[in-house]
Each structure stands twice: as C-alpha cells, then as structure tokens.
Protein backbone atom coordinates (compact mmCIF):
# COMPACT_ATOMS: atom_id res chain seq x y z
CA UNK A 1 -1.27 -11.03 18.14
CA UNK A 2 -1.87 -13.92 20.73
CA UNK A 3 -3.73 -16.50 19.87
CA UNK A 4 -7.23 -16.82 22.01
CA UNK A 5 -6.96 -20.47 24.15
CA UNK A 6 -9.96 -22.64 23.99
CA UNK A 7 -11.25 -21.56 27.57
CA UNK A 8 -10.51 -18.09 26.34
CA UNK A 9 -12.84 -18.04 23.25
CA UNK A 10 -15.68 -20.15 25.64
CA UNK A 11 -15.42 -17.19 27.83
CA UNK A 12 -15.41 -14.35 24.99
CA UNK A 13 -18.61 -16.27 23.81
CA UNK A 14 -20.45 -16.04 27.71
CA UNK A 15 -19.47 -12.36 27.40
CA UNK A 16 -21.31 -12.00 24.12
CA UNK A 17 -24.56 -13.80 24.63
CA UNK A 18 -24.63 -12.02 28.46
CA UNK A 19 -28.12 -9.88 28.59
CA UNK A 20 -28.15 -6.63 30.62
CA UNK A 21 -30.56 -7.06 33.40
CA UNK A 22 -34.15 -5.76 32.92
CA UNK A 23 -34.03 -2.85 35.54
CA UNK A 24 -30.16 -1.71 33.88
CA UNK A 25 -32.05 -1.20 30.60
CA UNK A 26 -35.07 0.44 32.05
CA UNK A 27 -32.65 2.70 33.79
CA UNK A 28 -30.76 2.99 30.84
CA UNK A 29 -32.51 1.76 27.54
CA UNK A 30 -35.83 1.40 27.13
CA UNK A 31 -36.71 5.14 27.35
CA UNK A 32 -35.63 5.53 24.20
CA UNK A 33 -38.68 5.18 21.43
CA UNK A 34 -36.05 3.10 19.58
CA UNK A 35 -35.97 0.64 22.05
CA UNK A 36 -39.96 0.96 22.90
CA UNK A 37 -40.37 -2.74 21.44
CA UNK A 38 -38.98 -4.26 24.37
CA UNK A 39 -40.90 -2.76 26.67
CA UNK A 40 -44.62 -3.24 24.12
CA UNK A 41 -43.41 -7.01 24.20
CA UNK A 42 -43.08 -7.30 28.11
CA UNK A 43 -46.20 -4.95 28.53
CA UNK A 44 -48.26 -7.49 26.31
CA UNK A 45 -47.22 -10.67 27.88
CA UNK A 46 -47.81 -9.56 31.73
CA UNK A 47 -51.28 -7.29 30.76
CA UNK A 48 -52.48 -10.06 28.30
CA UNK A 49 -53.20 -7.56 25.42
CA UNK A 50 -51.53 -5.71 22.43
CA UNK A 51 -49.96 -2.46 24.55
CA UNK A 52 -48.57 0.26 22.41
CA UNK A 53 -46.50 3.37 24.47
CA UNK A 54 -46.98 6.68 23.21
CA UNK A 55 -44.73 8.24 25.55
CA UNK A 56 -42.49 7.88 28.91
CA UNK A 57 -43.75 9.84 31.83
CA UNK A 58 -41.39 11.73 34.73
CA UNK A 59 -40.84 9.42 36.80
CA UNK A 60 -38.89 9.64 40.61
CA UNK A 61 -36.55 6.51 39.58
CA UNK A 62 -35.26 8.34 36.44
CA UNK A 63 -31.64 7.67 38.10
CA UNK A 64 -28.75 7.63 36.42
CA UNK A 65 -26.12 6.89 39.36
CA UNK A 66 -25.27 3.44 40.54
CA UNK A 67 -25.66 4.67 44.35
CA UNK A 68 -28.95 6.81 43.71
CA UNK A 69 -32.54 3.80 44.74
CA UNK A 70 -30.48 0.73 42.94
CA UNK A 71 -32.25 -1.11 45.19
CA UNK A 72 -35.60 0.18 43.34
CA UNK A 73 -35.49 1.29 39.68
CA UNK A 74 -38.99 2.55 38.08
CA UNK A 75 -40.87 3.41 34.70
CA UNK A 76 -43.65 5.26 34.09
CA UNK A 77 -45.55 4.99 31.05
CA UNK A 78 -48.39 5.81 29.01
CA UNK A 79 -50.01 3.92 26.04
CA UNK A 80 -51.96 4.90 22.78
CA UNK A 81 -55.23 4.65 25.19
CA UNK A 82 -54.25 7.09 27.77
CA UNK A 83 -53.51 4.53 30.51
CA UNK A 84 -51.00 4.94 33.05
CA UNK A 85 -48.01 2.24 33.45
CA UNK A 86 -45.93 1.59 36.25
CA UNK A 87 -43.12 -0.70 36.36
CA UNK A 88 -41.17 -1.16 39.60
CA UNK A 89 -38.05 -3.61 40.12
CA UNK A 90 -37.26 -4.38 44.04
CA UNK A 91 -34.04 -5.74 44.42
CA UNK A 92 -34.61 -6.04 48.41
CA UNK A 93 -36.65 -6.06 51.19
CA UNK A 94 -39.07 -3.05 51.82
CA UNK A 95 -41.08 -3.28 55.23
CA UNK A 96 -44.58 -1.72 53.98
CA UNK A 97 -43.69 -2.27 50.70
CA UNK A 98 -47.48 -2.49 49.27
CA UNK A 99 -48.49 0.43 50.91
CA UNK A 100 -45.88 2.43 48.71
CA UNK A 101 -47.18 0.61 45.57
CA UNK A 102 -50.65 1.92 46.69
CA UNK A 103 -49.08 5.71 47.39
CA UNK A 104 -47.41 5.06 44.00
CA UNK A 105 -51.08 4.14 42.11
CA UNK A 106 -52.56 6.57 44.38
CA UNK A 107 -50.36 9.53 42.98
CA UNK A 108 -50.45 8.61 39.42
CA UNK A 109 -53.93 8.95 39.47
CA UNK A 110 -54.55 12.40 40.97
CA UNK A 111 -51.24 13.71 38.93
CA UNK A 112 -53.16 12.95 35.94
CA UNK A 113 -56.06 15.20 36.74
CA UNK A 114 -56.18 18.43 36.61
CA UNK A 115 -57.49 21.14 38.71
CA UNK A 116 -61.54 21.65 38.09
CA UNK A 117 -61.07 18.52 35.85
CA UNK A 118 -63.84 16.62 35.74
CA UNK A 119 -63.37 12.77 37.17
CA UNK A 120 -64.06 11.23 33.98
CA UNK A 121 -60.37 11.92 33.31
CA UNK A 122 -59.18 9.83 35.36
CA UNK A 123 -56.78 7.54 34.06
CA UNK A 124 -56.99 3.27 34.29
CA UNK A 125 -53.53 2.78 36.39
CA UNK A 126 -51.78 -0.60 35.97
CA UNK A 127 -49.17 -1.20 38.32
CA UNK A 128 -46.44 -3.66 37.62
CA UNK A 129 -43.76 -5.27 40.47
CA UNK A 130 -40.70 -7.12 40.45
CA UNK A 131 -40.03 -8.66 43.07
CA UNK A 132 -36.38 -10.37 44.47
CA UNK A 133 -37.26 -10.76 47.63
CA UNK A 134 -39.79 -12.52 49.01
CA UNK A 135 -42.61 -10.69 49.82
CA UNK A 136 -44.76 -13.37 51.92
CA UNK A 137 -46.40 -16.69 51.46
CA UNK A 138 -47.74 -18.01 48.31
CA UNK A 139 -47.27 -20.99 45.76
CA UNK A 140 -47.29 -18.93 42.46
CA UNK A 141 -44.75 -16.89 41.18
CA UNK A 142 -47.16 -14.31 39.67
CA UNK A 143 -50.47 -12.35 41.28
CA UNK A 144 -52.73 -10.32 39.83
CA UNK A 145 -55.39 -8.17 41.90
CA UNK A 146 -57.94 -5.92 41.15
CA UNK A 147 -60.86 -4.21 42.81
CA UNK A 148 -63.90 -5.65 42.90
CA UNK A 149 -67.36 -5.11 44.57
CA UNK A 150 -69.39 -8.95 44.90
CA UNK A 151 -72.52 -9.22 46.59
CA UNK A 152 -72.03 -10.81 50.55
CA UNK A 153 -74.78 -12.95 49.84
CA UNK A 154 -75.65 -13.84 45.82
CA UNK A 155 -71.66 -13.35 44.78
CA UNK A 156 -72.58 -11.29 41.64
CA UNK A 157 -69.99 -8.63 40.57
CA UNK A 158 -71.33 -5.06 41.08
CA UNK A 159 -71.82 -3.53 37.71
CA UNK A 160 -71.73 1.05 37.66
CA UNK A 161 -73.28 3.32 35.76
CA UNK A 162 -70.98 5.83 34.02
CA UNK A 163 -71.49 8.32 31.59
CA UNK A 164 -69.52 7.53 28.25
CA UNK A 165 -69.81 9.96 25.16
CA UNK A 166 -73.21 11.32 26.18
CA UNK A 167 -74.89 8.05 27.23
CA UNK A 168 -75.22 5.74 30.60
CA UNK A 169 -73.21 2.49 29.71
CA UNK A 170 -72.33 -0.11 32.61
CA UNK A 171 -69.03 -1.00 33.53
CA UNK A 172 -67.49 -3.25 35.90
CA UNK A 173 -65.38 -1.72 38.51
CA UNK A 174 -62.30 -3.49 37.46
CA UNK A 175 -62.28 -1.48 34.29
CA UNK A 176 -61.77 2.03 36.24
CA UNK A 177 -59.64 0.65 39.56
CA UNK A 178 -56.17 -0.03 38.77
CA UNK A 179 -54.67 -3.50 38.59
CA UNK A 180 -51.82 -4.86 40.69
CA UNK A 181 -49.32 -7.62 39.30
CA UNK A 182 -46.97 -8.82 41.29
CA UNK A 183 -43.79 -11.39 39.93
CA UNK A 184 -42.07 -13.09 42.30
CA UNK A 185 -39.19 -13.78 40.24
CA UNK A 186 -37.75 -15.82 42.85
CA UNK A 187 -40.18 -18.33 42.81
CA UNK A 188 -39.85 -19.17 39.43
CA UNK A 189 -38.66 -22.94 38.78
CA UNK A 190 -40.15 -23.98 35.76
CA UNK A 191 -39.16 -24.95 32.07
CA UNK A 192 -39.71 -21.59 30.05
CA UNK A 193 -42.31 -22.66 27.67
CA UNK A 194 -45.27 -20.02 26.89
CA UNK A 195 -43.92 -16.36 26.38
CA UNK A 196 -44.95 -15.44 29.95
CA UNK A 197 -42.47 -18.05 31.37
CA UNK A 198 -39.69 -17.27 29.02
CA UNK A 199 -39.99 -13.60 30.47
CA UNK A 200 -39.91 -14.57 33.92
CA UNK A 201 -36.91 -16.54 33.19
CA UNK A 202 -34.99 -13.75 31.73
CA UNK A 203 -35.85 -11.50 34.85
CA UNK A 204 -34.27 -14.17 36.80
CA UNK A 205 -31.53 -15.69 34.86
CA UNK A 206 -30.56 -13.30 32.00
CA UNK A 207 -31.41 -16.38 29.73
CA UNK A 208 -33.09 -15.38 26.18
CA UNK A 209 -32.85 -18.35 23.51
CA UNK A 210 -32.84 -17.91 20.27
CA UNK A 211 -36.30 -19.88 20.15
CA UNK A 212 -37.83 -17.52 21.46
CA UNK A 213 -40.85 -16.17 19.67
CA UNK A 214 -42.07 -14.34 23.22
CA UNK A 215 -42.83 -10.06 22.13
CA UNK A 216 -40.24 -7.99 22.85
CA UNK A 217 -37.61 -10.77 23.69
CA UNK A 218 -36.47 -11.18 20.18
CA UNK A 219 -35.63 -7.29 20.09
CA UNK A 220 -34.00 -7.81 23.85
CA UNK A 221 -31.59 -10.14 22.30
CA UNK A 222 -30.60 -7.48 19.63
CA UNK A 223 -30.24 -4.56 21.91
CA UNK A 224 -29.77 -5.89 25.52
CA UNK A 225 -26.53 -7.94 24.89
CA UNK A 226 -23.91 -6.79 27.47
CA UNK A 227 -20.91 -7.09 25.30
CA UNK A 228 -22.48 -4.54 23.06
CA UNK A 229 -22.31 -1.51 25.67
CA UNK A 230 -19.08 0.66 25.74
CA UNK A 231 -16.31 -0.48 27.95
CA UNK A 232 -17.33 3.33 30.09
CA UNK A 233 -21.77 1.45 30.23
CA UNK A 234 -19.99 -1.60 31.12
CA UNK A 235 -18.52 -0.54 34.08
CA UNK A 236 -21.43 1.20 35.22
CA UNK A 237 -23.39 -1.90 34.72
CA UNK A 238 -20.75 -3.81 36.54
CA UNK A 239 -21.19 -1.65 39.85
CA UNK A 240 -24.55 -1.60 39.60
CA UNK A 241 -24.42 -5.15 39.79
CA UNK A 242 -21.64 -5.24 42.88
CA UNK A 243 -23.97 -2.68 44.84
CA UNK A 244 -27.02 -4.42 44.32
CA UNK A 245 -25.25 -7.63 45.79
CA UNK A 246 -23.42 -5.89 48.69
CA UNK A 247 -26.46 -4.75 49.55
CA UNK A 248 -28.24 -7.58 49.86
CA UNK A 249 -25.32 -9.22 51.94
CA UNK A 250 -25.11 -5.87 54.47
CA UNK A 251 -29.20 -6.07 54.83
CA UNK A 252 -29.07 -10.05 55.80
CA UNK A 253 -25.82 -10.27 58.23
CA UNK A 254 -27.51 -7.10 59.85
CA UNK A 255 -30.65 -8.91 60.26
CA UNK A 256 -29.32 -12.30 60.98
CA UNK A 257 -27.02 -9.64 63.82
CA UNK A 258 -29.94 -8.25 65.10
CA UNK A 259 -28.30 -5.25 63.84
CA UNK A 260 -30.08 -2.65 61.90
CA UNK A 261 -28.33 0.75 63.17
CA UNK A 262 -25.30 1.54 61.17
CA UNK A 263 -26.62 -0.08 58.11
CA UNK A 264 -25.80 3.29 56.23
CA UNK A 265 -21.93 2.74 57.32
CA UNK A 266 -22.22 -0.62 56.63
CA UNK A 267 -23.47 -0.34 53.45
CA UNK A 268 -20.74 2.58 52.63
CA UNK A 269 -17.78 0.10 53.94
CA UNK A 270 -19.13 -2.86 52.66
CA UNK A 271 -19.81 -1.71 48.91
CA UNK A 272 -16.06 -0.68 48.61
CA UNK A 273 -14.64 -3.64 50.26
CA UNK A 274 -17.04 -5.70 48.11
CA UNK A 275 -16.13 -4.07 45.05
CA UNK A 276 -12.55 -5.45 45.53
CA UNK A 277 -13.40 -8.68 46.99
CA UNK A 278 -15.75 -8.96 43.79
CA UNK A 279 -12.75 -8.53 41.17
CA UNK A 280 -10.25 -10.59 43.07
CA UNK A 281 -12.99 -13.42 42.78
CA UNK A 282 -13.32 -12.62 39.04
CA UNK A 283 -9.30 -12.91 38.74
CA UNK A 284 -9.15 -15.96 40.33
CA UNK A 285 -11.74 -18.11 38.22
CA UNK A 286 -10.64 -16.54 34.95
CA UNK A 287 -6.71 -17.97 35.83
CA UNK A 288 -8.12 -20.98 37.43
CA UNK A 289 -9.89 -21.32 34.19
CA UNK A 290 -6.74 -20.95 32.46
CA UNK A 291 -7.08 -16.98 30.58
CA UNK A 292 -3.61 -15.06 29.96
CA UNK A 293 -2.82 -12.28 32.49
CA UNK A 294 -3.47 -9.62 29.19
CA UNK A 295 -7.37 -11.13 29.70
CA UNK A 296 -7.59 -10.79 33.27
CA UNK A 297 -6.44 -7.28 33.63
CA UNK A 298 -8.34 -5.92 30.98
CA UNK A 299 -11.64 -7.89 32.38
CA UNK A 300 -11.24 -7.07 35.94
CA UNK A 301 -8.75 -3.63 36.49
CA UNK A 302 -6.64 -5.31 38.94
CA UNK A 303 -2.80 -4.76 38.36
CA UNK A 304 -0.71 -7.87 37.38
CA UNK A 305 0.90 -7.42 40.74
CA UNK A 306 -2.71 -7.82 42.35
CA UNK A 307 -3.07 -10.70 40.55
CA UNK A 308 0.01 -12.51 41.20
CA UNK A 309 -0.49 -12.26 45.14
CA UNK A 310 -3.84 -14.43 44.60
C-alpha cells in the first residue's frame, strides 16, 4: 500500500477534525433523541436557561433534498415545559424576511390550540434565527426582542392579571409573548471565550476546540465530525454546500446586473456549472499541495484525464 506523504496525512487530519455545518445536522441529525444533546446545549446557551426537548414537532423545513429551501433549513421543537421552539438558518437574503418569522411565531401559536380550547393553552413561542446575510444595521452580532407594554410617561413595565391554577397571579407580558433572537453570524469577530461565543464561532467557522466546555459542543465534536458520515452523507453534504454557494453567487451578480428575472435559470445553470468548477478547484489545490492522483480522484470524482488537463 502507498505510503501517505506529509501534505497527505495534514490533509487526512483537516478531513477528520471538519464539523458538519449546524443547519446539515438539523436537517439531518439532531432529530434524532440520540443526538438531542446538541441541540439542549445550543438551546441553553442562546435562551440562557437549562432547556430539555421532549419531542420534535412537524415542521415545513423537514427536507431531505439538497435542492428542496437549502437556502432556509428549520426545527421545530418542544421542551419538558410545553414551549414551542423554532430554529431557522438563512443562508441568503429574504426581502420581508421578519414578517415571515412573525407568520412563522404567529402559526405556531394558533397550531397549538385547539378548537373551543381555552387561551390559557397557549403556548410561550421562542423563535430562534440564523442569519448569513446581513439583515440591516447594527453593531452586535446577537438581538434579542420581546414584547413589552411601558408606561409613555412613568416607564414602568405593565404587569397582567392571569388566572394560574385557580388563582389571579401577575405576570409580565414578556412571559406569555414570544421572544425573538436574532444571530448575525456574520458579524461575529471576536476571540471565542464564554460558551455563547464559542457557539457563534462554530456557526461561522466550523471551529469546535477541544477546550471547549460550552453545552452541547462537546457532544457536536463526537457526532458532527464530517469524516464520520458515509462516503453516500458525504456527498450529499458536499452539494449542499456547492448549492448553498452558487446560490449566493447567482443572487449577487443578478443584483449587482440589475437582473432579477431569470434567476430560476440562472440558478439551474449556474449550480451545475458550479458543481464542476467547484471540483476542478478542489483538484487543483490538492496537486498543488502535492496529494497522489489515487487521493484526488477519490476526494473529488473527476477522472485522471480531467485532472491531467488542469
């Protein structure tokens, strides 16, 4: 058997500490209860309290195909206290793109109560985004909103009166209105340092080090390494990659074009053409860097004819 170069071994090890992106595994992964950890540990950091699932909800981003919404992938959830959990991942720009996070609250909420129900079942919705794109102007990379009623004129927060197991109790709005986070993943430039920053770095880099004491990143690191899918999820995960990046580069030259009619063609031509243009790229950094032609057709499909051209 061959003996593995140096370069070839430094790239073998990239492959194996590679992390599947965080809207891959939703799609993919963490609706299975085995893999529920992940998601408690990211629900805990971004709510800012212990968050147990009991179960994963229907949800209209349950897709399986590269091509069906990669440019949105979703999760709905509910936890041991009956709340409802959203997760959304934008890859790209959406015009009105709060609005359908409202829709999205709005319609968890009145799925979740039945006909001749009375309101106190409604549910607390959180509602969890993101973001790759830039969604307007701010210096943080992370918003929270809720609702809130304050006086005009003394700034006190409105307390209600609700009925709770027989008696009148007060509550704050914010404790019946759902919550809004938004990440901006984008934004992000920092050292990782508390558990909320190491999370925001793996949603933008991939990068989980084996420091980290963040919840549900030390069980990402066991289950979300890329080299330990099938060579069939791999591939998958590969195109889902290449579309999400052809899109991106059909959506800008059509709006740097003034162009927005034919984007459906474009983004038809563009994903196969990209596709090849992606793996010729691959071929030629992997020989640059010195791999055997065995490594390079096995790691990118192409024929050793293909490769030769380059």
């Amino acid at each position: 058997m061959e003996k593995k170069t140096e370069k070839e071994e430094k790239y073998m090890k990239e492959l194996q500490d590679r992390y599947i992106r965080f809207d891959w595994a939703i799609k993919r992964l963490l609706r299975q209860k085995a893999n529920f950890g992940v998601l408690e540990g990211f629900l805990t950091v971004f709510l800012g309290e212990q968050i147990k699932i009991e179960e994963i909800l229907e949800s209209e981003g349950n897709q399986q195909m590269a091509d069906d919404k990669f440019n949105r992938v979703d999760i709905k959830a509910k936890n041991t206290e009956g709340d409802i959990i959203l997760i959304e991942i934008q890859n790209t720009r959406e015009l009105y793109y709060l609005e359908r996070v409202l829709y999205g609250v709005a319609k968890a909420v009145t799925e979740h109560l039945h006909l001749g129900q009375d309101y106190s079942g409604v549910k607390k919705v959180y509602s969890i985004s993101i973001l790759y794109f830039d969604i307007g102007v701010g210096t943080d990379y992370l918003y929270h909103g809720q609702n809130q009623f304050v006086g005009v004129h003394t700034h006190d927060h409105l307390q209600v009166n609700t009925k709770e197991r027989g008696a009148i109790v007060k509550r704050l709005p914010s404790e019946i209105f759902p919550e809004y986070i938004l990440v901006r993943v984008n934004e992000f430039d920092k050292v990782a340092v508390t558990p909320l920053e190491e999370w925001v770095r793996y949603l933008k880099d991939g990068i989980i080090t084996s420091e980290t004491t963040a919840p549900g990143l030390e069980e990402a690191r066991e289950k979300l390494r890329y080299y330990s899918m099938s060579p069939e999820e791999r591939y998958a995960y590969d195109e889902h990659l290449n579309a999400i990046m052809i899109q991106n580069d059909v959506l800008s030259t059509a709006k740097f074009e003034g162009r927005e009619e034919g984007l459906a063609e474009g983004l038809a031509e563009g994903r196969e053409e990209g596709r090849v243009e992606e793996r010729l790229e691959t071929a030629r950094r992997m020989r640059s860097d010195g791999l055997s032609m065995e490594m390079v057709v096995r790691y990118t499909g192409l024929s050793e004819e293909e490769i030769n051209k380059l």
